[in-house]
Protein backbone atom coordinates (compact mmCIF):
# COMPACT_ATOMS: atom_id res chain seq x y z
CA UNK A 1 10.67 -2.68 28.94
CA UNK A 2 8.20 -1.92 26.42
CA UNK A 3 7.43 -3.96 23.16
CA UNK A 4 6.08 -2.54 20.23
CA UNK A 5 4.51 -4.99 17.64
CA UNK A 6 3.48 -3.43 14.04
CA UNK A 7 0.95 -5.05 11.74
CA UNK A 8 -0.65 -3.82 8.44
CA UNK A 9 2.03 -3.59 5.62
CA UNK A 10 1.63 -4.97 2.23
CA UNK A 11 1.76 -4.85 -1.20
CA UNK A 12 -0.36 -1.84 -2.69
CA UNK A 13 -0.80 -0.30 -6.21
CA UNK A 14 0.13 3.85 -6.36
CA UNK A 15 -2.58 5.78 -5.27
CA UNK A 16 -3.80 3.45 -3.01
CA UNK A 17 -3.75 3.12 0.67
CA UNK A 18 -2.63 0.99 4.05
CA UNK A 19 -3.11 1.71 7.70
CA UNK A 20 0.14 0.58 9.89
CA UNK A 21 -0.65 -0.39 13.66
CA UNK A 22 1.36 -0.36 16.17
CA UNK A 23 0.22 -2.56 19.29
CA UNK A 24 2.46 -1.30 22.47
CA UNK A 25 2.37 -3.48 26.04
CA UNK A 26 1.02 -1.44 28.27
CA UNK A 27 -0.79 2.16 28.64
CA UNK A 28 2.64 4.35 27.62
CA UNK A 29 1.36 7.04 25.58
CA UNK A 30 1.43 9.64 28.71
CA UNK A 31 5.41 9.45 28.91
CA UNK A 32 6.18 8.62 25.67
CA UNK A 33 5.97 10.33 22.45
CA UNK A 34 5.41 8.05 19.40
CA UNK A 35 6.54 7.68 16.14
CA UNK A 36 6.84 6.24 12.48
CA UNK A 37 9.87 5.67 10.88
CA UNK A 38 10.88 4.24 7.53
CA UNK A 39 14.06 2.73 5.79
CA UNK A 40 14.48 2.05 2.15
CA UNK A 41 17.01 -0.11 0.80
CA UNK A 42 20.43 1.79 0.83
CA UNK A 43 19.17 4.82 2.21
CA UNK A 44 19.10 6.22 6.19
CA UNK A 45 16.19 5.75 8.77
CA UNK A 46 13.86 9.11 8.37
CA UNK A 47 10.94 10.19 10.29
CA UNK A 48 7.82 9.62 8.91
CA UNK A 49 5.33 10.92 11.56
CA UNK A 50 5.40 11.75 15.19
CA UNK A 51 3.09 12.19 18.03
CA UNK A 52 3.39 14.16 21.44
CA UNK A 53 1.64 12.74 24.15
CA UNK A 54 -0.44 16.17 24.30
CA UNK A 55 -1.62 14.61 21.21
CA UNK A 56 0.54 17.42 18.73
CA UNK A 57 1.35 15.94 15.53
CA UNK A 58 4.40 16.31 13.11
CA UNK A 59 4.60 14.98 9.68
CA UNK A 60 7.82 14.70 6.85
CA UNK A 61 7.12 17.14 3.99
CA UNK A 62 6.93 14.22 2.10
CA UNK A 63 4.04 12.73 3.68
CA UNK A 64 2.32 15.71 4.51
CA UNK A 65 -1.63 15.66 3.01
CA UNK A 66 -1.39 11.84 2.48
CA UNK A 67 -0.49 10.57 6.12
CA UNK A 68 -2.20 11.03 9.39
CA UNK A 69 -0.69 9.33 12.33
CA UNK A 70 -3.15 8.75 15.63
CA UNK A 71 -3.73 6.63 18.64
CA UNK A 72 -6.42 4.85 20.35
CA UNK A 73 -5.39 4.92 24.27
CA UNK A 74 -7.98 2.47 25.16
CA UNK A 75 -6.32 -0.06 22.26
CA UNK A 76 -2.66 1.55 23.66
CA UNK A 77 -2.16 1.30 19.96
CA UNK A 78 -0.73 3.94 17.12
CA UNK A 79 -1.65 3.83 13.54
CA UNK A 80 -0.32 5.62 10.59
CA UNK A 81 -3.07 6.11 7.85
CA UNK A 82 -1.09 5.83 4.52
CA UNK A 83 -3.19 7.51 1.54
CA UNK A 84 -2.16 8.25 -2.24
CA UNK A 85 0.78 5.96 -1.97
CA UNK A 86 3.45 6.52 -4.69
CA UNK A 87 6.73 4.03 -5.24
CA UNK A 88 9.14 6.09 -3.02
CA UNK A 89 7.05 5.23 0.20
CA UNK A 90 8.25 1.46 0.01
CA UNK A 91 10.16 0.86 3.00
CA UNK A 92 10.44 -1.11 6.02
CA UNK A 93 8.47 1.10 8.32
CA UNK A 94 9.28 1.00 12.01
CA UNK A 95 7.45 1.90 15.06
CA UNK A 96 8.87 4.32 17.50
CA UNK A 97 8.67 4.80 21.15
CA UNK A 98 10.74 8.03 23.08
CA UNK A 99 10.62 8.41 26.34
CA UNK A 100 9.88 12.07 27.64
CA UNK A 101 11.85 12.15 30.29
CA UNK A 102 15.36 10.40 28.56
CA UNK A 103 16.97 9.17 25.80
CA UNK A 104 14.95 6.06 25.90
CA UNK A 105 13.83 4.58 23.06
CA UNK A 106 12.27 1.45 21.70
CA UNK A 107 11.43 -0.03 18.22
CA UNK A 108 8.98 -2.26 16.96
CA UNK A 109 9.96 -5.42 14.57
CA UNK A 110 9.20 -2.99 10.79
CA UNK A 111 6.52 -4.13 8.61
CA UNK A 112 7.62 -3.83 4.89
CA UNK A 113 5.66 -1.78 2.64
CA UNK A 114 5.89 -2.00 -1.13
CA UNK A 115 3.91 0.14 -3.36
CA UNK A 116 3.97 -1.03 -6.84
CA UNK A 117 2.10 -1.86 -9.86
């Protein structure tokens, strides 16, 4: 079982930035590949951000430019730097973890991110 614990979301003006962390429970990121997610009221679950465990990266267009996902292995953590922030990034964003091998997956608690003035 793995448990994925995000921190970091807020309230923020546009054009301003956050950094998301996600805190896993144990040393996962050589079998699984980690993501961020994000859900805004009435609207689906969409990919924000993802990360291979070769360390590859892949990024909505609509993020591209203004968010950088990475890790710190030593931390077993994942953040998601969040830069020029406009309205239609508020969401619930969710931590991701998928399991290389299977469809395994695992999701953090969401940490709500508004971005308003």
């Amino acid at each position: 079982q793995v448990q994925l614990v995000e921190s970091g979301g807020g309230l923020v003006q546009p054009g301003g930035s956050l950094r998301l962390s996600c805190a896993a429970s144990g040393s996962i990121f050589s079998d699984y590949e980690m993501g961020w997610f994000r859900q805004a009221p009435g609207k689906q679950r969409e990919l924000v951000a993802d990360m291979r465990s070769g360390g590859s990266t892949n990024y909505a267009d609509s993020v591209k430019g203004r968010f950088t996902i990475s890790r710190d292995d030593a931390k077993n953590t994942v953040y998601l730097q969040m830069n020029k922030l406009k309205p239609e990034d508020t969401a619930v964003y969710y931590c991701n973890a998928h399991l290389k091998y299977g469809p395994v997956n695992y999701w953090g608690q969401g940490t709500q991110v508004t971005v308003s003035s």
